[in-house]
Protein backbone atom coordinates (compact mmCIF):
# COMPACT_ATOMS: atom_id res chain seq x y z
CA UNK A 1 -8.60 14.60 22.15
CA UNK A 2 -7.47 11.24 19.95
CA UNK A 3 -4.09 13.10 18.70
CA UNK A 4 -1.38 10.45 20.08
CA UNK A 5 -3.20 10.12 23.30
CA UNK A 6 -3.19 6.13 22.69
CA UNK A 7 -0.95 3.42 21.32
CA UNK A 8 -0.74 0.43 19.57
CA UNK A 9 1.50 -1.69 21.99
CA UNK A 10 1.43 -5.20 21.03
CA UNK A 11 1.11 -6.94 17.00
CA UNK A 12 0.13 -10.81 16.57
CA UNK A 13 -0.41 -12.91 13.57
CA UNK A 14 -0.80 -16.64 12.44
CA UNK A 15 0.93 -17.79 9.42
CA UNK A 16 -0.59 -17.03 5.96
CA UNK A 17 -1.37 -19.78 3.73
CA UNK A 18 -3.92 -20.90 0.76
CA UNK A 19 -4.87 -23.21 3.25
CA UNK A 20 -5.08 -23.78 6.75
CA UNK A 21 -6.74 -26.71 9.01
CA UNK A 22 -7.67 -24.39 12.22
CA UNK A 23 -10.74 -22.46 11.97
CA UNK A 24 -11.46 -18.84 11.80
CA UNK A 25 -11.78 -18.85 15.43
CA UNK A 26 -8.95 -20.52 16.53
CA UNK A 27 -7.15 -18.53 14.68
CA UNK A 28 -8.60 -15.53 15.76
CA UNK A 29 -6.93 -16.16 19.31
CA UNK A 30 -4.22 -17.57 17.72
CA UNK A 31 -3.10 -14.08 16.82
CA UNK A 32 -4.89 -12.25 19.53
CA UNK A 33 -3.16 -14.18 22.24
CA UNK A 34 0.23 -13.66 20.62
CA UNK A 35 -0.65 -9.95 20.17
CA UNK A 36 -1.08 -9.67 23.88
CA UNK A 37 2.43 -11.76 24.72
CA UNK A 38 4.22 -9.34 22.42
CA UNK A 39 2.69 -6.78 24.48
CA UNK A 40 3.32 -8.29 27.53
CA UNK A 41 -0.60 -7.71 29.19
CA UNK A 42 -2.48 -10.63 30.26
CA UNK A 43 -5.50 -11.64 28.42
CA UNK A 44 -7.95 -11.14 31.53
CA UNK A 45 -6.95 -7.68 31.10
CA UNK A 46 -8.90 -7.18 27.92
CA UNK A 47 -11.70 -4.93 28.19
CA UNK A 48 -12.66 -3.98 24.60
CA UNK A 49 -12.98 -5.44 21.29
CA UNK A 50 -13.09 -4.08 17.79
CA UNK A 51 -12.98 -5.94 13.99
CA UNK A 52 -15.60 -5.66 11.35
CA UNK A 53 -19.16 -6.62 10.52
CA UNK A 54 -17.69 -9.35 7.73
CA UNK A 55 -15.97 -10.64 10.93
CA UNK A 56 -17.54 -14.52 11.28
CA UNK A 57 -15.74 -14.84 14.90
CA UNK A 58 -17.72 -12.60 17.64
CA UNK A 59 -16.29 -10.94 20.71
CA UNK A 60 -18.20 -13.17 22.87
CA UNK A 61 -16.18 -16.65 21.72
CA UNK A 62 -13.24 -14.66 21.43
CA UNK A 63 -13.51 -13.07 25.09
CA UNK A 64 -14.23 -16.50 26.56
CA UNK A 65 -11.86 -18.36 24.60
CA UNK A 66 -8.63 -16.10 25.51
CA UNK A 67 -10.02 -15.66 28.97
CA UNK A 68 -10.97 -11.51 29.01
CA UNK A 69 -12.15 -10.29 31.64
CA UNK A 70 -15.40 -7.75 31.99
CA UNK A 71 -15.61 -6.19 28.74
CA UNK A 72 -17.15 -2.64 28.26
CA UNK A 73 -16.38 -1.76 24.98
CA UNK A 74 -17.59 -3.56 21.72
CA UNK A 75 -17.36 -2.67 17.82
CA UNK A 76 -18.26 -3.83 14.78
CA UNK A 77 -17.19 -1.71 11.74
CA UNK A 78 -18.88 -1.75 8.04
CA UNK A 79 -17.49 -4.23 5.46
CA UNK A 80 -14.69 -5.39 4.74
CA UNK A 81 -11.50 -3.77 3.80
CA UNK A 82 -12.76 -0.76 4.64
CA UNK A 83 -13.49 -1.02 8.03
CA UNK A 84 -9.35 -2.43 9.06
CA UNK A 85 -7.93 1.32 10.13
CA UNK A 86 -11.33 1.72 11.91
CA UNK A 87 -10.80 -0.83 14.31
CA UNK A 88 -8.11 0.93 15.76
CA UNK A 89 -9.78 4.67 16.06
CA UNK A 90 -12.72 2.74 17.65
CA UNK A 91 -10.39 1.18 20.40
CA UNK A 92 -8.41 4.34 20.10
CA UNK A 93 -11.59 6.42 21.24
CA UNK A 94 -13.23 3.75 23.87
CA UNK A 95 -9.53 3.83 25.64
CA UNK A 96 -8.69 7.82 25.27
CA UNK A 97 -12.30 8.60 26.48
CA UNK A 98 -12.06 6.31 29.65
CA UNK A 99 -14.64 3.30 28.13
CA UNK A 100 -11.89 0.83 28.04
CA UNK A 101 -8.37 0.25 29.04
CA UNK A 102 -7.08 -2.34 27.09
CA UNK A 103 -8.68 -2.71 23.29
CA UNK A 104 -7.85 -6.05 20.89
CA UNK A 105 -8.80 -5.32 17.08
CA UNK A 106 -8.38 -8.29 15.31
CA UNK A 107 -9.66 -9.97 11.37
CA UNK A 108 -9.40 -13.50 11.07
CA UNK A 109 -10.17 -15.17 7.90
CA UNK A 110 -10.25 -18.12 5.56
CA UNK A 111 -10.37 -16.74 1.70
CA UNK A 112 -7.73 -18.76 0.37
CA UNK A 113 -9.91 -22.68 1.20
CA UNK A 114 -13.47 -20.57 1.87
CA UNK A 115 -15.97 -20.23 -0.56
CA UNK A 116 -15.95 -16.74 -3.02
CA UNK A 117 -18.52 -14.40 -1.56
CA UNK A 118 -20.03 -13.82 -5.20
CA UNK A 119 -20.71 -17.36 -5.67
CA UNK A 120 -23.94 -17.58 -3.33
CA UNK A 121 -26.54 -17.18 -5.66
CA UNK A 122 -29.30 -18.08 -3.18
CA UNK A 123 -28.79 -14.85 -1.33
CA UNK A 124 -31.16 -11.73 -2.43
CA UNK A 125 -28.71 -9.01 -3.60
CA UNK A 126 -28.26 -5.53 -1.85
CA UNK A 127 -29.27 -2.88 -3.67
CA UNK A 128 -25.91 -1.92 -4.85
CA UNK A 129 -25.33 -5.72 -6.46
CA UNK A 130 -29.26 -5.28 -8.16
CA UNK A 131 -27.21 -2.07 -9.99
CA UNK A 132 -24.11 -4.14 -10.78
CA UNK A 133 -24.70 -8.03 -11.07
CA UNK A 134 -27.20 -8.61 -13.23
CA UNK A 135 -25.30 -6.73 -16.28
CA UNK A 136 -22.04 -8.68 -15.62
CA UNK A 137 -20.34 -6.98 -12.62
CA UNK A 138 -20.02 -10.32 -11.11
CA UNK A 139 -17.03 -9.75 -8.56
CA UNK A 140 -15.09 -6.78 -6.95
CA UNK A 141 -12.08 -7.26 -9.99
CA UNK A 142 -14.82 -6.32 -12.51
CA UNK A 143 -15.84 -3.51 -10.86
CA UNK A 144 -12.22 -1.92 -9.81
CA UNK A 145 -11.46 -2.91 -13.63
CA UNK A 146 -14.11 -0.94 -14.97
CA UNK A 147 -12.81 2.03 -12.43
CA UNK A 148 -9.36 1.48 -13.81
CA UNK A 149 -10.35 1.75 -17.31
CA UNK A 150 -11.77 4.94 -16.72
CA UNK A 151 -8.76 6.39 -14.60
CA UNK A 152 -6.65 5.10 -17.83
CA UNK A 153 -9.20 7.07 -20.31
CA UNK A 154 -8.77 9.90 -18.41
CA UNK A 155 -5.61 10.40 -17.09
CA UNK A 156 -3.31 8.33 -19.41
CA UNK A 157 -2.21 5.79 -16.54
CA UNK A 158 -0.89 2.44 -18.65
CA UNK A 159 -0.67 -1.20 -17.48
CA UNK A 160 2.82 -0.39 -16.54
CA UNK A 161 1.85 2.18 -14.10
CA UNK A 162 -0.18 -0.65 -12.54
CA UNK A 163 2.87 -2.90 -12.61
CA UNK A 164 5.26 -0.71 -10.57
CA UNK A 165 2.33 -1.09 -8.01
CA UNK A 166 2.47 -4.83 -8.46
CA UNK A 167 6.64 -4.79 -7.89
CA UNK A 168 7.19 -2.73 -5.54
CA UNK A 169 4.44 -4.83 -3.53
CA UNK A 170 6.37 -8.14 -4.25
CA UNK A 171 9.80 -6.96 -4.36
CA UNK A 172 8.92 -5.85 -0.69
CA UNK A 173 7.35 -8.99 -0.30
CA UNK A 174 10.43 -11.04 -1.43
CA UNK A 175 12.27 -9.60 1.51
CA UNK A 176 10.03 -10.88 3.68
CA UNK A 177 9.69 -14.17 4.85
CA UNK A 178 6.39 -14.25 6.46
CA UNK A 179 4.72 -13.53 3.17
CA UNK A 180 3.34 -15.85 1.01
CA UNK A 181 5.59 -14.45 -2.21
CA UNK A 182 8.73 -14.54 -0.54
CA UNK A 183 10.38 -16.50 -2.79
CA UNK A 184 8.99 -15.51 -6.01
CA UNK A 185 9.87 -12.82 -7.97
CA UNK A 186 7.78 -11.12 -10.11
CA UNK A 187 9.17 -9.39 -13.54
CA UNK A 188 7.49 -7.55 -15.95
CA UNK A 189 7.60 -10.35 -18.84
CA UNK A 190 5.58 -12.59 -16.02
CA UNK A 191 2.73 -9.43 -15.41
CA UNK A 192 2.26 -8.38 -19.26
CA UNK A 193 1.91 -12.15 -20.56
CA UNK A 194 -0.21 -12.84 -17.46
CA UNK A 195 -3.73 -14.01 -18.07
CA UNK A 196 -6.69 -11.43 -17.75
CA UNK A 197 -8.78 -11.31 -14.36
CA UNK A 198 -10.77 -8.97 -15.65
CA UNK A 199 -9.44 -6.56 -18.11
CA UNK A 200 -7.70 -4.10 -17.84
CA UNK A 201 -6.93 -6.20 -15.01
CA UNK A 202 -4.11 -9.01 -14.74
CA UNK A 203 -3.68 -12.10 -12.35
CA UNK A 204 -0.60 -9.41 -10.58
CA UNK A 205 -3.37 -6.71 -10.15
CA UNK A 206 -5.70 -8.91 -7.69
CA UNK A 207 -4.46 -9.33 -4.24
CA UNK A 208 -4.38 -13.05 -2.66
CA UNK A 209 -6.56 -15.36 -1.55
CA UNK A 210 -5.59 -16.52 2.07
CA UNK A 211 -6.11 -17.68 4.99
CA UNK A 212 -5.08 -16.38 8.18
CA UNK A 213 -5.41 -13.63 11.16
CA UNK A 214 -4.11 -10.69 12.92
CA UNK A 215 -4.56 -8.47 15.91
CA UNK A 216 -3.21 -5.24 17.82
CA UNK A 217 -3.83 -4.13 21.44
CA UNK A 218 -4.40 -0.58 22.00
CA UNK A 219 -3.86 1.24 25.36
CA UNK A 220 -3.40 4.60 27.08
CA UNK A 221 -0.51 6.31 26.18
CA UNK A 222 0.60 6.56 29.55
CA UNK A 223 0.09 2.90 30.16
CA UNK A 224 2.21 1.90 26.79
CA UNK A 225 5.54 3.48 28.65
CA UNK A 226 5.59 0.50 30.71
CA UNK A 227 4.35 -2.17 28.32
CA UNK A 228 6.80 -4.63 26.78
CA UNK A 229 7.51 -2.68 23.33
CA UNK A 230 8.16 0.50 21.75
CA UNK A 231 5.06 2.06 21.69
CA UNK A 232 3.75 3.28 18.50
CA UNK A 233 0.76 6.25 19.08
CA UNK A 234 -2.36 6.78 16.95
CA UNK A 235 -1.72 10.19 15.89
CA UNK A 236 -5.19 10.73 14.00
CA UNK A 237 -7.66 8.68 12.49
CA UNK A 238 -10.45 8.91 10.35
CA UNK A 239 -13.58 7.03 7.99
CA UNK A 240 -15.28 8.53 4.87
CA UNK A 241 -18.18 7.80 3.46
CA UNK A 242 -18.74 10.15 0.30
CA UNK A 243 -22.16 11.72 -0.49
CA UNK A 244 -24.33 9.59 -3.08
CA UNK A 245 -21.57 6.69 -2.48
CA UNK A 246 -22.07 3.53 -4.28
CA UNK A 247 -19.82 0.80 -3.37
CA UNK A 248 -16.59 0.09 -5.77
CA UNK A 249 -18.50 2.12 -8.70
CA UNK A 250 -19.01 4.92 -7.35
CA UNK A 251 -22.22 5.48 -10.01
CA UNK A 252 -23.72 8.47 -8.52
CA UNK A 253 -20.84 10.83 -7.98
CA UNK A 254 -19.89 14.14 -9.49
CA UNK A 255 -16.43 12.16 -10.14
CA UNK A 256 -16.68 8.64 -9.84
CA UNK A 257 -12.68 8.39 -9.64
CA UNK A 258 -13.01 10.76 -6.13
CA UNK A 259 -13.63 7.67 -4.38
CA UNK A 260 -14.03 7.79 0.08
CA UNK A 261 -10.35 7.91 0.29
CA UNK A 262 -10.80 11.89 -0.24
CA UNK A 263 -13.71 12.33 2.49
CA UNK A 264 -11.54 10.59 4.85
CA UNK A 265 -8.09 12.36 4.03
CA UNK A 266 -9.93 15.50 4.92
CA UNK A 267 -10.92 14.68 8.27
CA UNK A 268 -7.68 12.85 9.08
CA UNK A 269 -4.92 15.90 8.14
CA UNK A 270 -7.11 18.25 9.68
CA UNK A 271 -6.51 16.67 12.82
CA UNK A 272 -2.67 16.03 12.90
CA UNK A 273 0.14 18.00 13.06
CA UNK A 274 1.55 17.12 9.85
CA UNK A 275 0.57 16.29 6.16
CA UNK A 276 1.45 13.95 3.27
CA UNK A 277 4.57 15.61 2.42
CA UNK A 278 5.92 14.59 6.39
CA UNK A 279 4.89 10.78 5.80
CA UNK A 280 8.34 8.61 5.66
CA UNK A 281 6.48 5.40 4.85
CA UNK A 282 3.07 4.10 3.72
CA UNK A 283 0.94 1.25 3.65
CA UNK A 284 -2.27 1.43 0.94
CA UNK A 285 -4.49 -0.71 0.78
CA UNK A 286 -4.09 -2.83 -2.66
CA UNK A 287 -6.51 -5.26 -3.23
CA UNK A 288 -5.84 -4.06 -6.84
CA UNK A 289 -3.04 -1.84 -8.17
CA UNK A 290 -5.49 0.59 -9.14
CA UNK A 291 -6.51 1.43 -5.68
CA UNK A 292 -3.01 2.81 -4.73
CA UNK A 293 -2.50 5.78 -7.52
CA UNK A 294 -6.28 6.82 -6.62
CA UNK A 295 -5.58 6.64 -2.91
CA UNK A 296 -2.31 8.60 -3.63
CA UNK A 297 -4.57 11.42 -5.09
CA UNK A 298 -7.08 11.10 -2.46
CA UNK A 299 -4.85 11.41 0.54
CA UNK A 300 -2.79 14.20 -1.16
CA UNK A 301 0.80 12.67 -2.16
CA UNK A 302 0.09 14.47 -5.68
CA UNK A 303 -2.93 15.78 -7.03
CA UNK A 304 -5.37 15.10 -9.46
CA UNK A 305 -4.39 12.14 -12.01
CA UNK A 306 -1.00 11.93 -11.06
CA UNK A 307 -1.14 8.66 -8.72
CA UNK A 308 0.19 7.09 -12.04
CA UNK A 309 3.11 9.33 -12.86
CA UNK A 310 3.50 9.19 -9.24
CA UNK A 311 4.65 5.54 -9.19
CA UNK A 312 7.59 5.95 -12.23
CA UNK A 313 11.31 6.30 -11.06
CA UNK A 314 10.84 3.53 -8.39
CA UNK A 315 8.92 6.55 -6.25
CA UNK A 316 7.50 2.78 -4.22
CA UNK A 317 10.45 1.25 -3.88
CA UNK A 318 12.63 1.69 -0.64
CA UNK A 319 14.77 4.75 -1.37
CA UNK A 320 12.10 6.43 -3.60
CA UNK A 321 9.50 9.36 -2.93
CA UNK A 322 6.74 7.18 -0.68
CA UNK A 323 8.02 3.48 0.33
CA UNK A 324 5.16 1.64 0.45
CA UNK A 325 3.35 -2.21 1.46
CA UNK A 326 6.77 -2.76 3.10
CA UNK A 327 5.83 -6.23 4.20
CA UNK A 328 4.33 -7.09 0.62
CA UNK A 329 0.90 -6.15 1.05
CA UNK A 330 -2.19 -7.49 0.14
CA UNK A 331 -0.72 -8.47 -3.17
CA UNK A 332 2.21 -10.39 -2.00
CA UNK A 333 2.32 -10.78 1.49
CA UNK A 334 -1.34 -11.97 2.57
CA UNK A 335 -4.81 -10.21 1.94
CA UNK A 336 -6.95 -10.69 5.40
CA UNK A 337 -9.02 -7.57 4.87
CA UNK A 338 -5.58 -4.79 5.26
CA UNK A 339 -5.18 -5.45 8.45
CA UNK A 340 -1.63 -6.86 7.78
CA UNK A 341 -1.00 -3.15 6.59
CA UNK A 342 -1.86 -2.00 10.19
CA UNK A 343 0.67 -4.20 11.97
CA UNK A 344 3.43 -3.57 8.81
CA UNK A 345 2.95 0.17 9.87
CA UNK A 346 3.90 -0.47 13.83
CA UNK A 347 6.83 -2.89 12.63
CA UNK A 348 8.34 -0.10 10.50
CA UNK A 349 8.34 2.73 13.66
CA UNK A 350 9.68 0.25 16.01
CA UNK A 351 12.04 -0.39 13.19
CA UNK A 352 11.51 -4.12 12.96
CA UNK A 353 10.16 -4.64 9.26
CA UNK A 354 11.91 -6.96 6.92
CA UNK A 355 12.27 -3.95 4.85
CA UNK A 356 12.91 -0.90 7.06
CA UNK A 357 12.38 2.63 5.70
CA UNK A 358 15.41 4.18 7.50
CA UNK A 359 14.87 6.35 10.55
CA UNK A 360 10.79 6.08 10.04
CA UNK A 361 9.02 8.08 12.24
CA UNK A 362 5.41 8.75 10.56
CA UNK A 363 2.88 5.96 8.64
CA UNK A 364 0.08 6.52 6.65
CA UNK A 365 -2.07 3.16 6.97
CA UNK A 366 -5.10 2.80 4.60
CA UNK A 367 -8.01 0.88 4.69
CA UNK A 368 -10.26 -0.06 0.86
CA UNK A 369 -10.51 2.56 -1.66
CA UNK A 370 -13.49 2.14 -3.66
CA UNK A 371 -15.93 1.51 -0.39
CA UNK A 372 -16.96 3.55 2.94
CA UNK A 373 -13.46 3.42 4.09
CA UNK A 374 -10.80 4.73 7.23
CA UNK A 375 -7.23 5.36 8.05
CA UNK A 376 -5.02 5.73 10.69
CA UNK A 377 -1.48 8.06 10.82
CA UNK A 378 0.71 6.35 13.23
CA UNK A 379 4.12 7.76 14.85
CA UNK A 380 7.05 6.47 16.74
């Protein structure tokens, strides 16, 4: 019923910075309103909303700040990077099944001059943080390290498997003058003398810290015909959430490297009418290197332990096996959540990137590894 039946029709964004004066909100229409202009639908149009529950802007300001008009579709999806691909099945859904006509997803954020979420100690943790915090799991790089150092154990994978994630991600991202990297290069002298985050993780293995926002509109696919771009449709889309999950750790699974990237691969090849081995371009979510061999594994580019062999030869790089992060990704371009990766993906099959895969036709987009999580497979 979803398969290509809507598209995404229109892309916005703010610049990215470690610092900008507007707040979340203003910049939340910011890149709504220029999502909508690159579409070329007026903002009383809007009918449905979708970003996630980490969101600090609500529909309501937003609606009566751009000027929507009745809205009948609302969504908020679970935490953070997980929830970016989301967004866009939710709209995807509200519009194919009739609930809506014209969906906005949008994630506006200030990281970069906002305070660390860890650092509120006043808070009562969630359960998962009483597992994790108290014995020195203070933030999400110590947890993803600790993953890492068991993928490395097991599998063999070596910092420098992890820094062809962090190049290709930059070189991309140095072709790109939107992103926050674009003028600095990264070489692997600068990565291996780079001081720890949290071992086996580097300063180049954490994605940024910025501030900025983004936004799609999603409509019929009928409607996006007439609508000022190429329309690019949501072929299939998807969320996991694992049995016995445990956010980032994964304690209580059979495997804790089989992270939600594998329940939601499942669900989203099943319904499309092709598989990894069609996919021209990429776009993984990497708020650490690690994430992006496991989420090769889990969404079936090679199998079991491989993601690091997977990333030798320059298989990232434009030319090789799987182009990926075109625009520089979370670790060179900007990191608002992966929702960058989303409107990287529609600038590749209209074949407007800064880095364009050749002839692109099919995009795997990604949301976190590591937490309940989603993706989306777009075509031109």
């Amino acid at each position: 019923m979803l398969k290509d039946a809507t598209a995404i029709v229109g892309i916005g964004q703010t610049p990215f910075a470690k610092q900008l004066p507007e707040t979340e909100k203003a910049l939340a229409c910011r890149a709504i309103l220029a999502a909508l202009d690159d579409a070329g639908i007026a903002p009383s149009e809007v009918d449905a909303f979708a970003s996630y529950t980490m969101e600090e802007t609500d529909e309501v300001e937003v609606a009566k700040a751009i000027g929507a008009g009745d809205v009948t579709f609302f969504s908020k999806v679970g935490y953070g990077g997980g929830g970016s691909c989301a967004t866009v099945g939710h709209l995807a859904a509200a519009v194919a099944t009739g609930q809506a006509s014209v969906g906005v997803a949008w994630r506006s954020r200030k990281r970069g001059s906002g305070p660390r979420p860890w650092k509120n100690t006043a808070v009562q943790l969630p359960t998962p943080g009483q597992w994790t915090r108290p014995y020195g799991l203070l933030r999400p790089a110590d947890e993803i390290g600790m993953l890492a150092r068991r993928y490395m154990h097991e599998y063999g994978a070596t910092r420098d498997h992890l820094f062809n994630v962090a190049l290709a991600c930059r070189n991309r991202a140095n072709q790109n003058p939107d992103a926050i990297m674009y003028e600095r290069p990264l070489t692997r002298e600068m990565y291996m003398t780079s001081r720890w985050i949290s071992e086996p993780l580097c300063l180049f293995d954490n994605c940024l810290e910025t501030d900025g926002a983004l936004a799609c509109v999603i409509v019929s696919a009928e409607r996006a015909r007439d609508c000022r771009r190429k329309p690019v449709y949501i072929h299939s889309a998807a969320q996991g959430l694992p049995a016995q999950h445990h956010g980032m750790v994964n304690y209580w699974n059979d495997d804790p490297l089989s992270g939600p990237a594998w329940t939601a691969a499942r669900h989203l090849w099943k319904n499309a009418d092709f598989g990894p081995q069609d996919v021209d371009v990429a776009q993984i979510y990497d708020a650490f290197t690690p994430l992006v061999p496991l989420s090769l594994e889990g969404y079936g580019f090679c199998g079991r332990g491989e993601g690091a062999a997977f990333t030798e030869g320059g298989a990232l790089e434009l030319g090789g096996r799987l182009p990926l992060n075109t625009g520089g990704g979370g670790l060179s371009e900007a990191y608002v959540h992966g929702f960058n990766l989303i409107n990287e993906g529609v600038k590749q099959l209209r074949g407007t990137s800064t880095a364009q895969v050749p002839g692109a036709a099919t995009c795997l987009v990604t949301a976190g590894e590591g937490v309940p999580t989603s993706a989306v497979l777009l075509r031109a």
